[in-house]
C-alpha atoms as a PDB file:
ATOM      1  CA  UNK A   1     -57.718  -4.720 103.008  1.00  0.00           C
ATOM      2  CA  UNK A   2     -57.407  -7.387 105.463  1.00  0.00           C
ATOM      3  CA  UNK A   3     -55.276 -10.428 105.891  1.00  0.00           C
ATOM      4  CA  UNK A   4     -57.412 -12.815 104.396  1.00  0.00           C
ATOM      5  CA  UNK A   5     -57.971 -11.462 101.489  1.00  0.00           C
ATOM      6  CA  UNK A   6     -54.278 -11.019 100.493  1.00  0.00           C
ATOM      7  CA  UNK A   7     -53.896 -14.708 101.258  1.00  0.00           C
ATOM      8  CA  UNK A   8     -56.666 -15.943  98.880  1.00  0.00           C
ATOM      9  CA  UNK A   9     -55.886 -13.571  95.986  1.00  0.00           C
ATOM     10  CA  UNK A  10     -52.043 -14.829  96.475  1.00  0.00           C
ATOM     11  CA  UNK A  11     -53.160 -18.049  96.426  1.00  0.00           C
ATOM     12  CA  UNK A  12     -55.126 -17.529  93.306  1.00  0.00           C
ATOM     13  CA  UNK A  13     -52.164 -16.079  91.891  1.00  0.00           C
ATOM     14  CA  UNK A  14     -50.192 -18.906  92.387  1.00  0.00           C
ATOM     15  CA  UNK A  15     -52.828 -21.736  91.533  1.00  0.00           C
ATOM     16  CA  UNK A  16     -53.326 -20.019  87.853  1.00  0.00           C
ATOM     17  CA  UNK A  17     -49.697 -20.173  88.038  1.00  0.00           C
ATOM     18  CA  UNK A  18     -49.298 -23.997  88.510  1.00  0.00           C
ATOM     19  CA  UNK A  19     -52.163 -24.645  85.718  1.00  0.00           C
ATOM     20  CA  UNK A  20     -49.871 -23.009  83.398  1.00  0.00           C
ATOM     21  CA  UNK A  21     -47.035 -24.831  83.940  1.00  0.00           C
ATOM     22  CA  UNK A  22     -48.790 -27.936  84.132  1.00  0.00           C
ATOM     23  CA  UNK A  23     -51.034 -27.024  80.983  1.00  0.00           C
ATOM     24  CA  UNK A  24     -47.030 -26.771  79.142  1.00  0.00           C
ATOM     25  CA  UNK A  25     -45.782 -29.862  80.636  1.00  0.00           C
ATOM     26  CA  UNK A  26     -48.767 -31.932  80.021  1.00  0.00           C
ATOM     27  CA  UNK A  27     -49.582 -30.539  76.216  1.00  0.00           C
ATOM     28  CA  UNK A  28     -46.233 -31.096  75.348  1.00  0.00           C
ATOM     29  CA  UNK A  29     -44.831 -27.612  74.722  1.00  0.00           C
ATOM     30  CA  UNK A  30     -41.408 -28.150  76.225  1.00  0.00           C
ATOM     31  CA  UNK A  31     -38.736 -27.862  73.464  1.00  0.00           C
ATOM     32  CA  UNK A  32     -35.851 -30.544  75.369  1.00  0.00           C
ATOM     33  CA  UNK A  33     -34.918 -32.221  78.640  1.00  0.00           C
ATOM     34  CA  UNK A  34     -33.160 -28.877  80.171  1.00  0.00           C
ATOM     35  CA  UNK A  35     -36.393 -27.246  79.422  1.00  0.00           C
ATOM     36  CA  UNK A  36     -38.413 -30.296  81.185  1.00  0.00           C
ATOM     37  CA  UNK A  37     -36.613 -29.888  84.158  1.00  0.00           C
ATOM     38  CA  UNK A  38     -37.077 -26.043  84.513  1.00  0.00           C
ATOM     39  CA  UNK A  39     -40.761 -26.370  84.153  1.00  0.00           C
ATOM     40  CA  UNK A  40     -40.782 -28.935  86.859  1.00  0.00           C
ATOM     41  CA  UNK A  41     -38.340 -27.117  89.616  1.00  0.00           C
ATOM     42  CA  UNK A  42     -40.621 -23.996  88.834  1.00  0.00           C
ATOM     43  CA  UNK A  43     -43.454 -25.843  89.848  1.00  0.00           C
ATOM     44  CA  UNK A  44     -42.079 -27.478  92.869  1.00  0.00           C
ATOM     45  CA  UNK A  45     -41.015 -24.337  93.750  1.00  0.00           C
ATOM     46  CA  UNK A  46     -44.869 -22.746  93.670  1.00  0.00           C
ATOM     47  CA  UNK A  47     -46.087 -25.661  95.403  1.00  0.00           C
ATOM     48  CA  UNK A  48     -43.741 -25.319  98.091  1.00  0.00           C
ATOM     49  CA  UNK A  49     -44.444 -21.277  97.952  1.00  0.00           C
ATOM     50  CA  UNK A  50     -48.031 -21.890  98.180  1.00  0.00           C
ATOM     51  CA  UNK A  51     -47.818 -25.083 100.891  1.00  0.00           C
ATOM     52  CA  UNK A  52     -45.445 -23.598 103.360  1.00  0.00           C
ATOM     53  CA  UNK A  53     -44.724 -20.151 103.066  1.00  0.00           C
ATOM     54  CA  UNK A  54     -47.652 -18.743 102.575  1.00  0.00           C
ATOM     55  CA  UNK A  55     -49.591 -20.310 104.877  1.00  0.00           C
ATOM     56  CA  UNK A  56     -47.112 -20.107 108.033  1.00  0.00           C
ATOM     57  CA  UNK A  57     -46.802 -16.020 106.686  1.00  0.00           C
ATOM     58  CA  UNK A  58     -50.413 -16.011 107.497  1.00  0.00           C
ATOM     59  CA  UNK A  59     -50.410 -17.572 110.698  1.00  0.00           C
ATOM     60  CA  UNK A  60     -47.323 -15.355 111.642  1.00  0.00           C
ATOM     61  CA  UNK A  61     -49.864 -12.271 111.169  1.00  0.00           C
ATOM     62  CA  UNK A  62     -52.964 -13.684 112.817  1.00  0.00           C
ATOM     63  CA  UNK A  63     -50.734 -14.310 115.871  1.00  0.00           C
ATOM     64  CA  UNK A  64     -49.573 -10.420 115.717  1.00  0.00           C
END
């Protein structure tokens, strides 16, 4: 299983991930403000995840 692969499924992973929380926050289906907030550090938190980490964690192994 190479490299690559890992990367893109992960990055599936964490795309279908973001649609859900954004599906939530955009249909409405957040109960209060505490809630609100959760959703959105949780998706900052992906983004970041997907952004940063996962693409210098691939660069760290092509280097290798």
């Amino acid at each position: 299983m190479s490299t690559l692969y890992i990367h893109e499924k992960l990055l599936n992973i964490l795309s279908q991930r973001e649609k859900t929380l954004t599906d939530q926050l955009v249909e409405g289906q957040v109960k209060d403000f505490a809630a609100f907030q959760e959703l959105r550090a949780r998706l900052a938190e992906l983004a970041n995840v997907k952004q940063q980490e996962l693409d210098l964690l691939l660069k760290r192994i092509e280097h290798e």
